[in-house]
C-alpha atoms as a PDB file:
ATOM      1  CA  UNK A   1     -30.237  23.915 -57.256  1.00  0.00           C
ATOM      2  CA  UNK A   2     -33.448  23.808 -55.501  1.00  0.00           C
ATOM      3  CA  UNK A   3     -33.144  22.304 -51.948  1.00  0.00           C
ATOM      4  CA  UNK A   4     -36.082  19.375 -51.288  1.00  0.00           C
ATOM      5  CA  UNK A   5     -38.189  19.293 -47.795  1.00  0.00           C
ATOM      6  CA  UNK A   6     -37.611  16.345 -45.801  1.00  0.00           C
ATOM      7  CA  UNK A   7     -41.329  16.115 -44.479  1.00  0.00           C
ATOM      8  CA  UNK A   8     -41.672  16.213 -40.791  1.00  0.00           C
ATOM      9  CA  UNK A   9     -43.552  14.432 -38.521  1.00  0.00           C
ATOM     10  CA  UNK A  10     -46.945  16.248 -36.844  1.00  0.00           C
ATOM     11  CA  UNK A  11     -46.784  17.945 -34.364  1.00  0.00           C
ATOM     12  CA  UNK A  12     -48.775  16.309 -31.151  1.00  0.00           C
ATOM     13  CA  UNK A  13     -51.319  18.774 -29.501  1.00  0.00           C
ATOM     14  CA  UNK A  14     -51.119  19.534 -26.017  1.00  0.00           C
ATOM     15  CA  UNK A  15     -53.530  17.732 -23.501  1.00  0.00           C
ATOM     16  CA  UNK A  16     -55.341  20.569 -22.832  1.00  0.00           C
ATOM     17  CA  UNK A  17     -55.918  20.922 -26.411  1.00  0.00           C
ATOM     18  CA  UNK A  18     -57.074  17.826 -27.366  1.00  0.00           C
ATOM     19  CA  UNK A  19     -59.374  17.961 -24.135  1.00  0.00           C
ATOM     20  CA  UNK A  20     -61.085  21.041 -25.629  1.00  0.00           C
ATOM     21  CA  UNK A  21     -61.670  18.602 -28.838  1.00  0.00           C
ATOM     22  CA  UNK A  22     -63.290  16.132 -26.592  1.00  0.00           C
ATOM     23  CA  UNK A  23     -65.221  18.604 -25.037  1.00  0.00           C
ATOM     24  CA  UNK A  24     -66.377  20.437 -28.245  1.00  0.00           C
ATOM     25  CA  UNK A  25     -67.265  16.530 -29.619  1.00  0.00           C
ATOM     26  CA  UNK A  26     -65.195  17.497 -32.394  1.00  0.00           C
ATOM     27  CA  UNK A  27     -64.051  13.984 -33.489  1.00  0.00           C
ATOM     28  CA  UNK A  28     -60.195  14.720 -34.401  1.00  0.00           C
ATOM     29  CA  UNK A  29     -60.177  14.484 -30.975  1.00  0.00           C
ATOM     30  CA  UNK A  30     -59.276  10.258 -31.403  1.00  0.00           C
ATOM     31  CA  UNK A  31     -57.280  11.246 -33.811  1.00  0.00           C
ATOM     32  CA  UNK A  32     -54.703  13.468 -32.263  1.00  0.00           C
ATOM     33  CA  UNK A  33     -54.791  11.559 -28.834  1.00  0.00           C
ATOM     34  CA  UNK A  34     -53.738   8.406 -31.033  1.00  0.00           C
ATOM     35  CA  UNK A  35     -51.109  10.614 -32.603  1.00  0.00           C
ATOM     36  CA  UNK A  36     -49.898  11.333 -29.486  1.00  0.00           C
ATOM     37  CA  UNK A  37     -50.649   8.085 -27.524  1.00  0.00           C
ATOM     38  CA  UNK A  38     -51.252   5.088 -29.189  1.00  0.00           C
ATOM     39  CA  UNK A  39     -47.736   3.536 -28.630  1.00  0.00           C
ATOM     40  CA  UNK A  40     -47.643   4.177 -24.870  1.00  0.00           C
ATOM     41  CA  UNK A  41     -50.797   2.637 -24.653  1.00  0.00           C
ATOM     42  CA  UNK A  42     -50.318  -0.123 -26.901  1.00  0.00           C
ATOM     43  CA  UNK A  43     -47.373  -1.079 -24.659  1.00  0.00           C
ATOM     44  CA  UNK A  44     -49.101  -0.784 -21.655  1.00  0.00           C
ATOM     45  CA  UNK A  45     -51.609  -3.342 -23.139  1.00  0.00           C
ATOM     46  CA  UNK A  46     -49.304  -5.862 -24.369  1.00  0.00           C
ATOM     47  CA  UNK A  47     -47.482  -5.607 -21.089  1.00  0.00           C
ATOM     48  CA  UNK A  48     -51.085  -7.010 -19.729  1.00  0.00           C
ATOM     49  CA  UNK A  49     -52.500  -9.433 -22.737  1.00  0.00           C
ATOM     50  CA  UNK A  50     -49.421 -10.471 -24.745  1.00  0.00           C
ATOM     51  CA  UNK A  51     -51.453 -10.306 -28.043  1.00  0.00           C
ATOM     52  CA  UNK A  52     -51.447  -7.766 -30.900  1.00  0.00           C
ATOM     53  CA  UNK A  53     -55.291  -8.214 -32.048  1.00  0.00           C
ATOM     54  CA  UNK A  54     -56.426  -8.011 -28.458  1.00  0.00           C
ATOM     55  CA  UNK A  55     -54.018  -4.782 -27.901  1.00  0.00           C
ATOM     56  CA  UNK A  56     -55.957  -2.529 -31.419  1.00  0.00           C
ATOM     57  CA  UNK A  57     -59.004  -3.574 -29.678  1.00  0.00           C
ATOM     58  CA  UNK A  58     -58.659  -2.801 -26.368  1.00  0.00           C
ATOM     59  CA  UNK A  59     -56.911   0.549 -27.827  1.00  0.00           C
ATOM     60  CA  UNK A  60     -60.120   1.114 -29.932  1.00  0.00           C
ATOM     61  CA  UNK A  61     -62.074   0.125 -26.477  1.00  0.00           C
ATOM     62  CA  UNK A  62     -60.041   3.004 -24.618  1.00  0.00           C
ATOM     63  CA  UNK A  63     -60.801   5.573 -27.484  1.00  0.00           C
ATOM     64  CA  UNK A  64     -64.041   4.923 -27.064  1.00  0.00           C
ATOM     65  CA  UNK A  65     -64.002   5.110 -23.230  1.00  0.00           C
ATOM     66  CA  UNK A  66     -62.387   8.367 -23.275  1.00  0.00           C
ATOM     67  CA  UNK A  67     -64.948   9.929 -25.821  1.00  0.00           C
ATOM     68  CA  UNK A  68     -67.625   8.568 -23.769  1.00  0.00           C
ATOM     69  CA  UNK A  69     -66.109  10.300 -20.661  1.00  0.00           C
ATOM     70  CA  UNK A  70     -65.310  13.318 -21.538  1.00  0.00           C
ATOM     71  CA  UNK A  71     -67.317  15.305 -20.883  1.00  0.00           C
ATOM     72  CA  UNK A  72     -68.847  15.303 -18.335  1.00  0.00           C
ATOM     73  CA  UNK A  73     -65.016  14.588 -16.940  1.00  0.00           C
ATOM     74  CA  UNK A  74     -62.248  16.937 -17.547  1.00  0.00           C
ATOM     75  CA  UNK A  75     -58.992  14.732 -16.290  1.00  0.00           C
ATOM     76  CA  UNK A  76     -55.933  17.162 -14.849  1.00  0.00           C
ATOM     77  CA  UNK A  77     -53.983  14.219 -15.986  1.00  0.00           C
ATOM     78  CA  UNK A  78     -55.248  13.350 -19.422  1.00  0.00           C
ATOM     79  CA  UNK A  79     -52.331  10.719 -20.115  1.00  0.00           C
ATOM     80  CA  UNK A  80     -53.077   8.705 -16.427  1.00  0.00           C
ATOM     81  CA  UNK A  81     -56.676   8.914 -17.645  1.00  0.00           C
ATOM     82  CA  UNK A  82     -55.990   7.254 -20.893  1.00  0.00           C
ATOM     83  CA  UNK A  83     -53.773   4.845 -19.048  1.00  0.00           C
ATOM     84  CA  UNK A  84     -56.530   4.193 -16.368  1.00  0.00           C
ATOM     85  CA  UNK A  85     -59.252   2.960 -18.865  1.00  0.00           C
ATOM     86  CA  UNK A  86     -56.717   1.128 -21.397  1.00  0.00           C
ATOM     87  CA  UNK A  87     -55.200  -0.773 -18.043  1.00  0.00           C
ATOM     88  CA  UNK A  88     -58.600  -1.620 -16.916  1.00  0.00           C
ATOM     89  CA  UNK A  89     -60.148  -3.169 -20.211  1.00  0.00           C
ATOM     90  CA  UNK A  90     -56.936  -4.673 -20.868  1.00  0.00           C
ATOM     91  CA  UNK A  91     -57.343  -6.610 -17.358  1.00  0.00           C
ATOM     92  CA  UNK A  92     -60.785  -7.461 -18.115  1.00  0.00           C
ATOM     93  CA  UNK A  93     -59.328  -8.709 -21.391  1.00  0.00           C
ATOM     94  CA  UNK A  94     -56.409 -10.557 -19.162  1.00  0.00           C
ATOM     95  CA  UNK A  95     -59.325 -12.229 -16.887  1.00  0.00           C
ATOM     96  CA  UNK A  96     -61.003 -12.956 -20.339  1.00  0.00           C
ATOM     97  CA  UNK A  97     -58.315 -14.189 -21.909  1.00  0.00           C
ATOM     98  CA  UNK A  98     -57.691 -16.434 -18.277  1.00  0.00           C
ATOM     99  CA  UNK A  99     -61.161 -17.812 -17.913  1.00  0.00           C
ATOM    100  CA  UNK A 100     -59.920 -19.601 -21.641  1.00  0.00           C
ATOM    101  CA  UNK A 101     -57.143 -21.090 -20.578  1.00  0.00           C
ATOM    102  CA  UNK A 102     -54.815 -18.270 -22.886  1.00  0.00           C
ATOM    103  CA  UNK A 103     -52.804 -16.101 -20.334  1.00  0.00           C
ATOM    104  CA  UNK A 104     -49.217 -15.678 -21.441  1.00  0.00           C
ATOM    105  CA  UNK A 105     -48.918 -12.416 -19.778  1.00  0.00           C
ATOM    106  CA  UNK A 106     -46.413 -10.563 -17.966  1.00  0.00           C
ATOM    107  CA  UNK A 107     -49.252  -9.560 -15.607  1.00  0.00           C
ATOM    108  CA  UNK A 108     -49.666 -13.129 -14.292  1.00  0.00           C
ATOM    109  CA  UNK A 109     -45.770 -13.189 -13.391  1.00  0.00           C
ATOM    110  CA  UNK A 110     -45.793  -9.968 -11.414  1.00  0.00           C
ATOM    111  CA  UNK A 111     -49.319 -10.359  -9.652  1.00  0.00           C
ATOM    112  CA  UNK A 112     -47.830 -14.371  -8.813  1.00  0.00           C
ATOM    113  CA  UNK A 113     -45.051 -11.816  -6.436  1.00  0.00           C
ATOM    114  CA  UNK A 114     -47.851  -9.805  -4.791  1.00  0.00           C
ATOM    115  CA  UNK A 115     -49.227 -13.121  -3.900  1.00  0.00           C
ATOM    116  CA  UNK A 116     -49.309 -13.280  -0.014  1.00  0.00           C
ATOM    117  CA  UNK A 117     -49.410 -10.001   0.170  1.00  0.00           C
ATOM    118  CA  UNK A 118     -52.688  -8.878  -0.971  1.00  0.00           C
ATOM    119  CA  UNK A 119     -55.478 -11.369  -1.185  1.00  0.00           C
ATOM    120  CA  UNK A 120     -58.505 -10.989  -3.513  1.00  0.00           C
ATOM    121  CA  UNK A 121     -61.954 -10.127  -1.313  1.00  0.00           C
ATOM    122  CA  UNK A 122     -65.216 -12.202  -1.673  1.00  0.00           C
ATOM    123  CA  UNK A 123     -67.761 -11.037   1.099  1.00  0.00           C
ATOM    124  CA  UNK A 124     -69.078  -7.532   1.094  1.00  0.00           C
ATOM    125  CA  UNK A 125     -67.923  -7.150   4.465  1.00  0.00           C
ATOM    126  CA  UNK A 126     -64.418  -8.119   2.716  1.00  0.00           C
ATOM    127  CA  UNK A 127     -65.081  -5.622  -0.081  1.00  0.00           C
ATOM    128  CA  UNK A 128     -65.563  -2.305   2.687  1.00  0.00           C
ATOM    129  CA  UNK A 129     -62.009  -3.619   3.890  1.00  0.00           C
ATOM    130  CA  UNK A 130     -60.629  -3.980   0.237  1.00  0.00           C
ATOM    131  CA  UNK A 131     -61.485  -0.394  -0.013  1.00  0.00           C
ATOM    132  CA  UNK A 132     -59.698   0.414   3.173  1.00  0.00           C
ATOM    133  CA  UNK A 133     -56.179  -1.919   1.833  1.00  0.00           C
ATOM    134  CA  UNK A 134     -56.342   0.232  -1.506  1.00  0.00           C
ATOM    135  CA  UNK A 135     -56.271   3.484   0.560  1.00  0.00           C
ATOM    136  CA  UNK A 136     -52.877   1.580   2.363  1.00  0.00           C
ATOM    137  CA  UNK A 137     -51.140   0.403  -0.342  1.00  0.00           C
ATOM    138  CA  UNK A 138     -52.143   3.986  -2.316  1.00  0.00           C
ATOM    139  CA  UNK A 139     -49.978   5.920   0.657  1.00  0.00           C
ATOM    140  CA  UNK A 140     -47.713   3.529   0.839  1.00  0.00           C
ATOM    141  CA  UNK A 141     -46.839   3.854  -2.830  1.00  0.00           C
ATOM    142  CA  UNK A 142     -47.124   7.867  -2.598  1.00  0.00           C
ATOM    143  CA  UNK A 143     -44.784   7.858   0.906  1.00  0.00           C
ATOM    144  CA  UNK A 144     -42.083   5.902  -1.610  1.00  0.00           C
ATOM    145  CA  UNK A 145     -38.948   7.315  -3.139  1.00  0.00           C
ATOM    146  CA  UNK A 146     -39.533   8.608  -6.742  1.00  0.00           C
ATOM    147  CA  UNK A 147     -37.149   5.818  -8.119  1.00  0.00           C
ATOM    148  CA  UNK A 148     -39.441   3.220  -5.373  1.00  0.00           C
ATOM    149  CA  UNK A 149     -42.638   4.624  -6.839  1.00  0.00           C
ATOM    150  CA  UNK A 150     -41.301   4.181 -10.216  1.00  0.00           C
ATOM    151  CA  UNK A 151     -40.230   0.602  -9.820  1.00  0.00           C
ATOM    152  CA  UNK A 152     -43.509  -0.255  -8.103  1.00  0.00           C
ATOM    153  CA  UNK A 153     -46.155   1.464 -10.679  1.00  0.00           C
ATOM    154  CA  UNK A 154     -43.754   0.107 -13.333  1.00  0.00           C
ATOM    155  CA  UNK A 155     -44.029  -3.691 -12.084  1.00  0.00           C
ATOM    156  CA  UNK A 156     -47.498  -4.144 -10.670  1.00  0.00           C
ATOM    157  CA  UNK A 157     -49.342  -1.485 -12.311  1.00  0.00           C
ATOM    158  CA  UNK A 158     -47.821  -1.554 -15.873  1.00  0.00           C
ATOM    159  CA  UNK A 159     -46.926  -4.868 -15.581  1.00  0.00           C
ATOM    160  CA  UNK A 160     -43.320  -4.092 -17.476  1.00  0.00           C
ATOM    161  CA  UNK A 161     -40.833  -6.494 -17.310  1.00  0.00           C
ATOM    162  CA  UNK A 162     -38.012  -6.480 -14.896  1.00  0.00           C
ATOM    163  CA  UNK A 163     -35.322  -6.134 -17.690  1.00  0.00           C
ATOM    164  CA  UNK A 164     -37.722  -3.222 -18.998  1.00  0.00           C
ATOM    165  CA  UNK A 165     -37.135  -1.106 -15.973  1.00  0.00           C
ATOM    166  CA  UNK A 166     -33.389  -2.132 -15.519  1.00  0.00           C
ATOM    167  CA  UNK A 167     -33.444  -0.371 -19.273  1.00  0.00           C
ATOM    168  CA  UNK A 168     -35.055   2.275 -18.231  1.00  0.00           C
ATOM    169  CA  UNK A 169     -32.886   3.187 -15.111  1.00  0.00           C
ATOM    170  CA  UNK A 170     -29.625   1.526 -16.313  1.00  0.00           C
ATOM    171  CA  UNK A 171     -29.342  -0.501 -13.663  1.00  0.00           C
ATOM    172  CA  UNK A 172     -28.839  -4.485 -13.492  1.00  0.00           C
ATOM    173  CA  UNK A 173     -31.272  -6.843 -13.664  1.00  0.00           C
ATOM    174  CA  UNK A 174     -30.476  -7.825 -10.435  1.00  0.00           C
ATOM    175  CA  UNK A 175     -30.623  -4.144  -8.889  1.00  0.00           C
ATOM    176  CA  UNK A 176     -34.489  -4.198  -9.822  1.00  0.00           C
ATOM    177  CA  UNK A 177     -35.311  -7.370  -8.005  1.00  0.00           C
ATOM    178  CA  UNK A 178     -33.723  -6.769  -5.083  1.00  0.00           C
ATOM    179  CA  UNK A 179     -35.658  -2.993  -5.032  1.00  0.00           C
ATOM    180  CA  UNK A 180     -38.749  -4.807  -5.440  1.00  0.00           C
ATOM    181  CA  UNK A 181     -38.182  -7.565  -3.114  1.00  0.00           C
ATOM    182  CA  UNK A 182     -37.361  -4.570  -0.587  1.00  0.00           C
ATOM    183  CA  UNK A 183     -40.708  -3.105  -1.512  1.00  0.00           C
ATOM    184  CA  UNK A 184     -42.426  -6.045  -0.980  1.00  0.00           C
ATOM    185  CA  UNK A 185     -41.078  -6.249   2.246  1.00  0.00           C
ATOM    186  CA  UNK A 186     -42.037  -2.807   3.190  1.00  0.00           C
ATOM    187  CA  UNK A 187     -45.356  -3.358   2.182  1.00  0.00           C
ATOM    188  CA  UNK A 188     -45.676  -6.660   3.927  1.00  0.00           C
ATOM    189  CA  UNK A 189     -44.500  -5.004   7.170  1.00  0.00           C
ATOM    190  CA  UNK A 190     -47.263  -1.947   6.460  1.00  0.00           C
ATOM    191  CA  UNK A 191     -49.972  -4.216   6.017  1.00  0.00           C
ATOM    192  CA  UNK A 192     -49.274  -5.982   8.930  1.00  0.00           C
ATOM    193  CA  UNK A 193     -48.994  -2.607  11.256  1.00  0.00           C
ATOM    194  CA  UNK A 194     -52.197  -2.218   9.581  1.00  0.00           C
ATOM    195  CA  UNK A 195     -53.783  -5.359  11.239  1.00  0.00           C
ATOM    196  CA  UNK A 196     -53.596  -7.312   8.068  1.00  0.00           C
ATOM    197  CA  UNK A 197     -52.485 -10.957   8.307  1.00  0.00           C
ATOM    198  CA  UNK A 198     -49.485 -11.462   5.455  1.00  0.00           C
END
């Protein structure tokens, strides 16, 4: 009796690997960084939009960005890269997506509990200090606990769900609000050591 293969799935590349395909323009390069990527990133964009059609094409939008990036840029972090374009065309998306009245978005629920906190910047005098909050709230986030940083990227950066990071940490519902309302707290109080008005 002849025993039958069970065929097994591929085998994803390694980052640096698949970097060498971008940078040799060799275009399995979308290919195996979809292999290896496209769910994460499709989550991360339906966290944002809430729509399956606008998810494929911001995913196709974030292929795209990446081949048109690399080179000249050769990311030590090739999965926050990917994450850094698909988040920011799936905001510009979100804003699109606002501006026509269709925003059903777990990003407008956890940007509604920054509000207060940090306030959007008109003037250009108000855009230098924008630069100067980001730098704040960037070593504020790094100066966090692992499990702190975690909950924070994973609210208002990823825009996951509160019951999605419970899951994730096995912890209550409950146990994740009251981490981020602590955050939030922190934050308000750094801000305002900062000279910011909360």
């Amino acid at each position: 009796m002849e025993l039958q293969r069970t065929p097994t799935a591929p085998v994803p590349m390694s980052d640096e690997q698949i970097m060498e395909l971008y940078w040799q323009r060799n275009e399995l390069a979308i290919r195996e960084t979809d292999l290896k990527y496209k769910n994460y990133l499709l989550k991360v964009a339906y966290n944002i939009v809430r729509d399956r059609l606008d998810c494929e094409e911001c995913l196709n939008d974030t292929y795209i960005g990446a081949w048109n990036a690399i080179p000249p840029a050769r990311p030590h972090a090739f999965k926050a890269f990917l994450i850094t374009i698909m988040r920011r065309i799936a905001v510009n998306r979100y804003h699109s997506n606002a501006k026509k009245g269709r925003v059903p978005s777990e990003m407008t629920v956890s940007l509604s509990e920054l509000e207060g906190i940090v306030t959007e910047r008109e003037t250009p005098e108000d855009a230098y200090n924008a630069a100067r909050l980001g730098e704040i709230i960037s070593h504020f986030v790094h100066a966090l606990s692992e499990r702190g940083r975690y909950i924070f990227m994973s609210r208002y950066y990823m825009a996951e769900t509160v019951d999605s990071i419970a899951h994730d940490l096995g912890v209550s519902r409950s146990t994740v609000n009251k981490e981020l309302a602590s955050i939030r707290r922190e934050l308000k109080e750094k801000l305002e050591s900062e000279g910011y008005t909360v």
